[in-house]
Protein backbone atom coordinates (compact mmCIF):
# COMPACT_ATOMS: atom_id res chain seq x y z
CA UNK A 1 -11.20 41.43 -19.34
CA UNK A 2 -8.45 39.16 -20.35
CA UNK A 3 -5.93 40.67 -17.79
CA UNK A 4 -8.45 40.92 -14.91
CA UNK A 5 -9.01 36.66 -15.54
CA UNK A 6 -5.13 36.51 -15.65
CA UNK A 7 -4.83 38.70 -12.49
CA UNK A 8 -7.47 36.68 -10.25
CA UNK A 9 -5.96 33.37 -11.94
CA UNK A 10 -2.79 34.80 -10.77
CA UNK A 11 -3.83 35.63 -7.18
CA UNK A 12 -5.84 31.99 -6.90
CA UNK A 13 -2.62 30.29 -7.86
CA UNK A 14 -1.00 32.07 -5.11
CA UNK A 15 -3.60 31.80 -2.79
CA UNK A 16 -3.54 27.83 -3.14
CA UNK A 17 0.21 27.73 -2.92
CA UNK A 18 0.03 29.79 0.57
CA UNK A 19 -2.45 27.78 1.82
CA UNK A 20 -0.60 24.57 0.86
CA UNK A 21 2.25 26.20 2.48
CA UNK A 22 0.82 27.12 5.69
CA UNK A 23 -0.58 23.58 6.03
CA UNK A 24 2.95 22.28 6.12
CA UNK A 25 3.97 24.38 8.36
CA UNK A 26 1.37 23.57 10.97
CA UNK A 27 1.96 20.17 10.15
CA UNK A 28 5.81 20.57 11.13
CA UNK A 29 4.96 22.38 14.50
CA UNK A 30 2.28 19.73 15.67
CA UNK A 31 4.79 17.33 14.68
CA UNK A 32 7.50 18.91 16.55
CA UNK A 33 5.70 19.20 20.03
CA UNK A 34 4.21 15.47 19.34
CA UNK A 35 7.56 14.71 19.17
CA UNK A 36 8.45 16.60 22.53
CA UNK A 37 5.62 15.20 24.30
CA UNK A 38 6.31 11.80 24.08
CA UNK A 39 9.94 12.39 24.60
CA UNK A 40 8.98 13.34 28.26
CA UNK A 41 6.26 10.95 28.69
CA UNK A 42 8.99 8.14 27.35
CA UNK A 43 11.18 10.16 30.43
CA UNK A 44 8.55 10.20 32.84
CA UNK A 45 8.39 6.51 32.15
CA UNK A 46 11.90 5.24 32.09
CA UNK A 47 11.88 7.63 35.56
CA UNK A 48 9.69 5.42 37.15
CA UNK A 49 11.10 2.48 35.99
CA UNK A 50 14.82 3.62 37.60
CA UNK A 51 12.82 4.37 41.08
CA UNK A 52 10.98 0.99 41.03
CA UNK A 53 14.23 -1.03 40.35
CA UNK A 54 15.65 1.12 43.48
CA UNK A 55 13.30 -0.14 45.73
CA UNK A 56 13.45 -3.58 44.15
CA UNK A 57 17.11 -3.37 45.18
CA UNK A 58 16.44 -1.92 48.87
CA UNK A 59 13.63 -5.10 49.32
CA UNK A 60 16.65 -7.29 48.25
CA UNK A 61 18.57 -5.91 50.46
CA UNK A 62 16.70 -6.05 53.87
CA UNK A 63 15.47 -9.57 52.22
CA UNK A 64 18.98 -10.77 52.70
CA UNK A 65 19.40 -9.02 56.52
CA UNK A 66 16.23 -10.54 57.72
CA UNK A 67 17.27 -13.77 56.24
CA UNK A 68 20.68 -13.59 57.92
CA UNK A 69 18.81 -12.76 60.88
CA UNK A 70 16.93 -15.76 60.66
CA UNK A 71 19.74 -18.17 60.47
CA UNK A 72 20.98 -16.73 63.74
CA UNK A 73 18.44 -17.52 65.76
CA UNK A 74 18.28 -20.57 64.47
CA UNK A 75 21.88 -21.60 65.56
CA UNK A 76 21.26 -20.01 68.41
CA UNK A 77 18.07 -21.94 68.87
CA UNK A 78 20.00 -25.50 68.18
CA UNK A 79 22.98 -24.58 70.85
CA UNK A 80 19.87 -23.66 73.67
CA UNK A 81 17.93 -27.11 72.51
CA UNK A 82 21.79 -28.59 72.96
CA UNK A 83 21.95 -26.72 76.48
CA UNK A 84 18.79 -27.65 77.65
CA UNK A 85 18.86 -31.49 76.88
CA UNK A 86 22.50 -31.45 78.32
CA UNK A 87 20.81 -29.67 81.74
CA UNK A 88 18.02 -32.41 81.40
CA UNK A 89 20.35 -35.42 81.61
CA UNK A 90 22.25 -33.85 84.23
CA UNK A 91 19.21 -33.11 86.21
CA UNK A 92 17.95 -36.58 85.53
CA UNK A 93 20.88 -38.09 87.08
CA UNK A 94 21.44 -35.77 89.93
CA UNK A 95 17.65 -37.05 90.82
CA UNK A 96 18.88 -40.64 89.99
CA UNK A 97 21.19 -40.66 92.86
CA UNK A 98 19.27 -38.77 95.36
């Protein structure tokens, strides 16, 4: 009787220990693929991020044409106001001396 308690004592003891063991190394593989999932949801992230600060850079960009653009027309608006009052004066005298 003695060796059959030391036998089952025995295989309990190793039982626990396995189980113990096992445990870990579940742990470690849920750990590891945590670990890999938010690596590429931090990449999928800092993806999006790059692609908005493109675009950001492409608004800039055609923000600055249009506003060149702009100040075209209006210096070309002031010299036709310029024109325009200089064609009015003329046109003001020419009816003057008629």
């Amino acid at each position: 009787m003695d060796k059959l308690t030391t036998v089952v004592s025995v295989i309990g003891i190793i039982g626990t220990l396995s189980s113990v063991f096992f445990a870990y190394l579940a742990f470690k593989r849920n750990d590891k693929s945590d670990s890999k999932n938010q690596g590429k949801h931090e990449g999928s992230i800092m993806s999006d991020i790059v692609h908005i600060k493109d675009c950001v850079d492409r608004v800039e960009k055609n923000l600055n044409k249009v506003d060149e653009r702009y100040r075209n027309i209006l210096e070309r608006l002031v010299k036709v106001e310029e024109a325009v009052a200089n064609i009015t004066k003329r046109v003001d005298h020419i009816s003057k001396k008629t």
